[in-house]
N, C-alpha and C. Protein backbone atom coordinates (compact mmCIF):
# COMPACT_ATOMS: atom_id res chain seq x y z
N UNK A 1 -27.46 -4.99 -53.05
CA UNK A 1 -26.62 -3.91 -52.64
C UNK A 1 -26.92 -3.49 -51.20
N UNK A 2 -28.24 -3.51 -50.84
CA UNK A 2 -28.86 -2.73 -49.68
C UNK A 2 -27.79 -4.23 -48.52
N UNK A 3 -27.92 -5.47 -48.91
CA UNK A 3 -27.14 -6.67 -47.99
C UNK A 3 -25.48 -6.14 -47.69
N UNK A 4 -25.30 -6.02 -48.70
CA UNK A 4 -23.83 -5.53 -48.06
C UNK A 4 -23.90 -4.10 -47.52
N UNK A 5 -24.63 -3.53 -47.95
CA UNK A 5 -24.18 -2.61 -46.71
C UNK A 5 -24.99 -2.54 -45.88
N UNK A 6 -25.89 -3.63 -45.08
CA UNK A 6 -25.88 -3.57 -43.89
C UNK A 6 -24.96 -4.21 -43.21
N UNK A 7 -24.45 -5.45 -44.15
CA UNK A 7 -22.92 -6.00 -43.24
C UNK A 7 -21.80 -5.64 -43.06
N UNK A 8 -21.60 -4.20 -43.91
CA UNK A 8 -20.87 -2.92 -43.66
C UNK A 8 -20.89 -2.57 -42.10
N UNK A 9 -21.99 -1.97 -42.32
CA UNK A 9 -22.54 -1.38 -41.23
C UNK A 9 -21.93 -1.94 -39.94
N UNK A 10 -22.76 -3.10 -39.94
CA UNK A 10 -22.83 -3.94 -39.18
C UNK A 10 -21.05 -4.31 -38.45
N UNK A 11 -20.47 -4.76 -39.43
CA UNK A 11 -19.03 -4.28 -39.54
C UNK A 11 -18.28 -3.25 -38.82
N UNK A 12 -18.77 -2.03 -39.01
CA UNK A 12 -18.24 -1.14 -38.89
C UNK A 12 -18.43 -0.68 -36.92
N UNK A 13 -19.61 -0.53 -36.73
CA UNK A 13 -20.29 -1.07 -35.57
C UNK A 13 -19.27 -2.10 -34.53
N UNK A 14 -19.53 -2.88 -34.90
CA UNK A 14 -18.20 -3.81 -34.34
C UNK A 14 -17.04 -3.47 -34.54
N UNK A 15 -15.96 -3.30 -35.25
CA UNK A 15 -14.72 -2.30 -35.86
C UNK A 15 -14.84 -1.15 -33.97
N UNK A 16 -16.10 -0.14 -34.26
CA UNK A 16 -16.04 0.85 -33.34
C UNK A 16 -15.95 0.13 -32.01
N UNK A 17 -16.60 -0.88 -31.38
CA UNK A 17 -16.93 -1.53 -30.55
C UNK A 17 -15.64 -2.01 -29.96
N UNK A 18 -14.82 -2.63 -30.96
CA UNK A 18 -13.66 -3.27 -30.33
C UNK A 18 -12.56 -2.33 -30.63
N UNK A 19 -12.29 -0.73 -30.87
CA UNK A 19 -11.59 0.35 -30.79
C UNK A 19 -11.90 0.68 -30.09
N UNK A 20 -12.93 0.96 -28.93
CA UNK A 20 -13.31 1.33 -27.87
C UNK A 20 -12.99 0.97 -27.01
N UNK A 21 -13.30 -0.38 -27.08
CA UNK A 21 -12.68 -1.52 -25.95
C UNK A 21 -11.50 -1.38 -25.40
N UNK A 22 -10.50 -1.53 -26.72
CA UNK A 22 -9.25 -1.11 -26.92
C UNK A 22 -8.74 -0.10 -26.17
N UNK A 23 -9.26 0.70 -26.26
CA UNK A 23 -9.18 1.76 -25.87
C UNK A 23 -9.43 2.65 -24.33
N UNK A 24 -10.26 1.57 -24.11
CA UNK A 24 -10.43 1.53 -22.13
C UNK A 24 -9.51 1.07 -21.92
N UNK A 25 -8.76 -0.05 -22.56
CA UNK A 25 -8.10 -1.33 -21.92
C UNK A 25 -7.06 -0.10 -21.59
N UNK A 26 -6.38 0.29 -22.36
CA UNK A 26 -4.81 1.50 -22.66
C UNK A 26 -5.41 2.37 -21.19
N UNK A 27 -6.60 3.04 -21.56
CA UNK A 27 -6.50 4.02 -20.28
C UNK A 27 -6.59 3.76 -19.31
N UNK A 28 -7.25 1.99 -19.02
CA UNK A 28 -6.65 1.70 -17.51
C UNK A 28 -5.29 1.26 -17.26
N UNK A 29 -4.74 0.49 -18.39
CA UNK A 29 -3.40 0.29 -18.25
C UNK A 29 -2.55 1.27 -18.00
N UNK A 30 -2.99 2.42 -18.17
CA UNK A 30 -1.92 3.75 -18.17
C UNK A 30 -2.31 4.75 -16.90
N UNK A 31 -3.34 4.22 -16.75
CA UNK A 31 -3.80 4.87 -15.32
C UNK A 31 -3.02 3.88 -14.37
N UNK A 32 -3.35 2.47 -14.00
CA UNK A 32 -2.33 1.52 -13.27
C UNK A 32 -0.97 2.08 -13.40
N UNK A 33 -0.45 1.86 -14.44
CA UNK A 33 0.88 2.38 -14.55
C UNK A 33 1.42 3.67 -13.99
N UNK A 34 0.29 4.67 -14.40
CA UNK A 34 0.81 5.72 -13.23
C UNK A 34 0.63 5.96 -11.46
N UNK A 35 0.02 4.75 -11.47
CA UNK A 35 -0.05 5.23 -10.08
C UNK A 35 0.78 4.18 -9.95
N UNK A 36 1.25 3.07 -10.12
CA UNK A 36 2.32 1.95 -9.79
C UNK A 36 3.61 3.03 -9.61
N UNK A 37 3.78 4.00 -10.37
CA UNK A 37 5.00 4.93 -10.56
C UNK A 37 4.68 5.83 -9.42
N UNK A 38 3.91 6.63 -9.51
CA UNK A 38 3.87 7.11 -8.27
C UNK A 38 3.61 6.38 -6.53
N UNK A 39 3.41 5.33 -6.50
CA UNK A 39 3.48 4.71 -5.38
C UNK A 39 5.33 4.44 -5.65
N UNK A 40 5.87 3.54 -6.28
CA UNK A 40 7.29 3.92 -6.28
C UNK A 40 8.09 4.87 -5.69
N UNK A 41 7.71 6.29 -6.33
CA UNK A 41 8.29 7.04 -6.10
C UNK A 41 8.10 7.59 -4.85
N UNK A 42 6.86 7.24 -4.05
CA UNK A 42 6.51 8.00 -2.84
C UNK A 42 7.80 7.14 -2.11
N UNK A 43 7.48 5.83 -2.39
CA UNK A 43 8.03 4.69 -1.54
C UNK A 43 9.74 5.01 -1.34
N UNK A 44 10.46 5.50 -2.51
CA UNK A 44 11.70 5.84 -2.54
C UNK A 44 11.92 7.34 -1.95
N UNK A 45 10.81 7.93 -2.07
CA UNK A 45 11.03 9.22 -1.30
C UNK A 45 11.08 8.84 0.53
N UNK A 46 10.13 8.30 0.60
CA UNK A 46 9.94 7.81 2.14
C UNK A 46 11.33 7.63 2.62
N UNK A 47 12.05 6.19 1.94
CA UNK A 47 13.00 5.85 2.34
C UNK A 47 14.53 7.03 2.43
N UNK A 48 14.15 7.67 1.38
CA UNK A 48 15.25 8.52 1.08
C UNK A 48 15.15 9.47 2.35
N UNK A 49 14.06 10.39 2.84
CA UNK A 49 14.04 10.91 4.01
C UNK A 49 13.92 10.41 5.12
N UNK A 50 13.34 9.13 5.82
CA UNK A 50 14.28 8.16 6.65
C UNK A 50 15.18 7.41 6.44
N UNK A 51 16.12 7.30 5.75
CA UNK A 51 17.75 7.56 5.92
C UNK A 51 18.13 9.10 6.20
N UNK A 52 18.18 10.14 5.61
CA UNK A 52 18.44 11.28 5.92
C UNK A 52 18.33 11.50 7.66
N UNK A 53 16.94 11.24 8.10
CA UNK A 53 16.41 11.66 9.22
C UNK A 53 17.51 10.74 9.85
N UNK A 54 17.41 9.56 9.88
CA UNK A 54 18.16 8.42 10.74
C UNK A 54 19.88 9.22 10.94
N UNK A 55 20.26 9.64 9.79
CA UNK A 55 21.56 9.91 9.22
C UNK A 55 22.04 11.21 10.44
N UNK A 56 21.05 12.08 10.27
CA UNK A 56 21.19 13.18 11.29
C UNK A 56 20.94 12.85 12.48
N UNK A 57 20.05 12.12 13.29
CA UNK A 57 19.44 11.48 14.27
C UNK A 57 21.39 10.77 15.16
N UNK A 58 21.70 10.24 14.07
CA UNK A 58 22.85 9.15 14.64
C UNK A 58 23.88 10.59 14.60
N UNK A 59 24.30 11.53 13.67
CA UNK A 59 25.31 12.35 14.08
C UNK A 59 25.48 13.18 15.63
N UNK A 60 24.08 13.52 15.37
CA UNK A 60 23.03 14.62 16.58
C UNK A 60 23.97 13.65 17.78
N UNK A 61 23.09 12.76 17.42
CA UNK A 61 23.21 11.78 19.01
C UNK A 61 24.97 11.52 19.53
N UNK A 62 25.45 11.67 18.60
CA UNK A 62 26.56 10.83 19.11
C UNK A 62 27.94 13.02 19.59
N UNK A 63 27.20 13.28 18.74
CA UNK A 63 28.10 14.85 19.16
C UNK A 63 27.11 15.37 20.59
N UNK A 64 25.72 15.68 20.59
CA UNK A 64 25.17 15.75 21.67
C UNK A 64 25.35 15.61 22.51
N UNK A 65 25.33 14.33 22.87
CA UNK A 65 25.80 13.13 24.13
C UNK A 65 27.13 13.86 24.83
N UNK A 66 27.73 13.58 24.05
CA UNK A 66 29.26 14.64 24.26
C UNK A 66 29.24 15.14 25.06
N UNK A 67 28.74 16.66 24.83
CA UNK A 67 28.56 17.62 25.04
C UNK A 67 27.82 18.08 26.29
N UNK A 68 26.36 17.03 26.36
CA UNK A 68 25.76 17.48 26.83
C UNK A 68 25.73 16.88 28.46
N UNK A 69 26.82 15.85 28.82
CA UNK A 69 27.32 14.66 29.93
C UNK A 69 28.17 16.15 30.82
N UNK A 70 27.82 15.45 32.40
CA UNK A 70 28.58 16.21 33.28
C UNK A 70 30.26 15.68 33.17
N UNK A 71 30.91 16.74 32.85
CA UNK A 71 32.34 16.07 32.85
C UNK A 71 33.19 15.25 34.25
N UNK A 72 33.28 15.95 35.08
CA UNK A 72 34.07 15.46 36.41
C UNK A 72 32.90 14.24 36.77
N UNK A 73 32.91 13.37 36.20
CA UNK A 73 31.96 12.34 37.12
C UNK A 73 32.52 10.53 36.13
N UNK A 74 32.47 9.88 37.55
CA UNK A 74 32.80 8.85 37.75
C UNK A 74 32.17 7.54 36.52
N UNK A 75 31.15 8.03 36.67
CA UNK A 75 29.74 7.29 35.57
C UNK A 75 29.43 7.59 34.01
N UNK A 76 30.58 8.79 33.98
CA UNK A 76 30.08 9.13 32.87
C UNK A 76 30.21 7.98 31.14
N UNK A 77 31.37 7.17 31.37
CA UNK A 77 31.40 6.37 30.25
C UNK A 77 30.14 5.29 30.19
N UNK A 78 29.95 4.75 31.66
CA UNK A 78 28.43 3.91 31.69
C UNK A 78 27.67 4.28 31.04
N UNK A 79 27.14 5.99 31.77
CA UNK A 79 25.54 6.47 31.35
C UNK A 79 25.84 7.20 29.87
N UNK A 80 27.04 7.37 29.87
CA UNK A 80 27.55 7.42 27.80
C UNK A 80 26.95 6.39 27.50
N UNK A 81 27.53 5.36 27.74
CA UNK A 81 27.67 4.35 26.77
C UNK A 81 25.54 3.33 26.75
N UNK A 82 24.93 3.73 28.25
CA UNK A 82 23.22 3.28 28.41
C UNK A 82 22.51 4.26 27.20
N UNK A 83 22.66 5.66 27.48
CA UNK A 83 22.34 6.37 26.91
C UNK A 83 22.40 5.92 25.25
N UNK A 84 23.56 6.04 24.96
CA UNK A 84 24.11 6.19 23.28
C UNK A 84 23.05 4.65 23.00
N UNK A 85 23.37 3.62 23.71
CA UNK A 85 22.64 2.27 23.45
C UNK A 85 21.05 2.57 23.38
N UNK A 86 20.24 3.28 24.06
CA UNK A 86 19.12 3.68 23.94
C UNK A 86 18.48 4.52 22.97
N UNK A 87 19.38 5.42 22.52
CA UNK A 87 19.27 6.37 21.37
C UNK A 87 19.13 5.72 20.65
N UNK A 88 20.38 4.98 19.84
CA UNK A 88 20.48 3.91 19.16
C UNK A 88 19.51 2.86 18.64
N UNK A 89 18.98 2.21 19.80
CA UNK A 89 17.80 0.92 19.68
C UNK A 89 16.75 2.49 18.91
N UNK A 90 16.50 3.37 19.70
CA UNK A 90 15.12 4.79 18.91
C UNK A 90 15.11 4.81 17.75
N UNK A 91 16.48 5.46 17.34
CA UNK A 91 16.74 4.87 16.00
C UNK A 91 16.18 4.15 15.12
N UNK A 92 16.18 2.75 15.37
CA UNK A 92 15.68 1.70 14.85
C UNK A 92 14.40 2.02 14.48
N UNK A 93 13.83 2.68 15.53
CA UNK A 93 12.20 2.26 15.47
C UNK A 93 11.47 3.25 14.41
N UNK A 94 12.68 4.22 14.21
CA UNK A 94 12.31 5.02 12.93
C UNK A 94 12.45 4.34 11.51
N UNK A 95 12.91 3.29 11.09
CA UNK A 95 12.75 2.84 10.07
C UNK A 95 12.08 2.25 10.25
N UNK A 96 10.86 1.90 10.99
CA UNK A 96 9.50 1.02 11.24
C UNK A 96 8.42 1.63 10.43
N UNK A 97 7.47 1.16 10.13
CA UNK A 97 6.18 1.70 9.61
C UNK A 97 5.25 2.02 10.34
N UNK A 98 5.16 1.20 11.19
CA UNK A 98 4.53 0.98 12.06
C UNK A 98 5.08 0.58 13.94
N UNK A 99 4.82 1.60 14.61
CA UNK A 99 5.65 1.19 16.29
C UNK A 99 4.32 1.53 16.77
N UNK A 100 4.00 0.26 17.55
CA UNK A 100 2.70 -0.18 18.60
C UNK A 100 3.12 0.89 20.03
N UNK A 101 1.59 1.39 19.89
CA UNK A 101 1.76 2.27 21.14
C UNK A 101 2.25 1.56 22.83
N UNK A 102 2.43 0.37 22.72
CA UNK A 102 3.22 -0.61 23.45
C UNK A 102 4.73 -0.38 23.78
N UNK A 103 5.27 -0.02 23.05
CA UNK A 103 6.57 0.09 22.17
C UNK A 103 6.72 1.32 23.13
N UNK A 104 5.83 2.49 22.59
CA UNK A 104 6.24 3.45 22.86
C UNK A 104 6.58 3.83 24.16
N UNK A 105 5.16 3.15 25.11
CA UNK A 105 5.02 3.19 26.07
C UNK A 105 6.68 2.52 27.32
N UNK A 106 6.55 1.44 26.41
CA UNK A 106 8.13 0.75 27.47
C UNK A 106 9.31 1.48 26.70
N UNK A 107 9.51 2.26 25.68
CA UNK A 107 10.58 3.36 25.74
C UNK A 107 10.44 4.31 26.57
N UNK A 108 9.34 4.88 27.15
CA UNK A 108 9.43 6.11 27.87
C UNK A 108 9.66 5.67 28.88
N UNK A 109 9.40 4.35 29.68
CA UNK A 109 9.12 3.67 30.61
C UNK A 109 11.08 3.52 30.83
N UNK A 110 11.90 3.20 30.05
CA UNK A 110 12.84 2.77 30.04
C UNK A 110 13.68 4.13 30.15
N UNK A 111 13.53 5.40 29.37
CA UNK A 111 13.73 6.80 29.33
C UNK A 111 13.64 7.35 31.17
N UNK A 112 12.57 7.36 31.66
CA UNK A 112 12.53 7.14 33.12
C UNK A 112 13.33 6.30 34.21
N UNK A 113 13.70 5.51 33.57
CA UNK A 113 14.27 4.42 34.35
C UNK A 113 15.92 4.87 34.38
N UNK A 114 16.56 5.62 33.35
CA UNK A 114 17.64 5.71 32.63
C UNK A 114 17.61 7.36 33.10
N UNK A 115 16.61 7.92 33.26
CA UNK A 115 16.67 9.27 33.95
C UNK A 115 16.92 9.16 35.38
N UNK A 116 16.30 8.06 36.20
CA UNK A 116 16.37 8.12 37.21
C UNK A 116 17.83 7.59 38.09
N UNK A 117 18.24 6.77 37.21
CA UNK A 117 19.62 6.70 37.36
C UNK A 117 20.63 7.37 37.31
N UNK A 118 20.59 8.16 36.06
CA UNK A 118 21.40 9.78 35.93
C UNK A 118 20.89 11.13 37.12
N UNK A 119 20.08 10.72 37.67
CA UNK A 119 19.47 12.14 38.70
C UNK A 119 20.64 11.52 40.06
N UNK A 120 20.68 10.19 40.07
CA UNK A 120 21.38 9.97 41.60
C UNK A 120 22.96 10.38 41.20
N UNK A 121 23.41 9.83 40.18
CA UNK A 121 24.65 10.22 39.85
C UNK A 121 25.41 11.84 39.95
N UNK A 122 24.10 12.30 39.68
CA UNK A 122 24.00 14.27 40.12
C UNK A 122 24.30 14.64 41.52
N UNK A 123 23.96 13.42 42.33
CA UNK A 123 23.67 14.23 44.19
C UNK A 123 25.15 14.10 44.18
């Protein structure tokens, strides 16, 4: 009698052992799983507010521009049309993850260049 129930035991022991197991396995699987979901969801949030941003960015720009051009002048559909093209390419660089301070540098570089052209058009 005392034999079987140590292979009870023994049994039982193991039984607990591999319910346990079991049982890590689920809480990492469910831990993965939630953060797989929440990386998702960040990821669709991201996108959802750069489109938005982009969305306003392109309205802004294109009523702005408008508005904000000297009317009586000769140049104005050109430096419309450099301008709006420059905005535009900016744009872009907002759906990037990543823009190399390179990048940034020959936009401002180009912003200057595109300013300095609009200052002579002023005299």
């Amino acid at each position: 009698m005392e034999k079987v129930e140590e292979i009870y035991n023994e049994k039982m022991v193991d039984i607990d052992t591999k319910l346990d197991s079991i049982h890590q396995d689920l809480k990492r699987l469910m831990e993965r799983s939630n953060k797989e979901y929440l990386d998702l969801m960040l990821t669709n949030l991201k996108k959802d507010l750069i489109n938005s941003i982009t969305s306003y960015v392109s309205d802004d720009r294109k009523n702005s521009l408008e508005r904000g051009m000297i009317d009586p002048c000769e140049m104005r559909e050109t430096c419309k049309s450099r301008f709006n093209d420059f905005l535009a390419n900016n744009e872009d660089l907002i759906l990037q993850d990543n823009v190399s301070n390179d990048i940034i540098n020959e936009k401002r570089a180009e912003l200057c260049e595109l300013k300095k052209r609009s200052s002579i058009c002023q005299m």
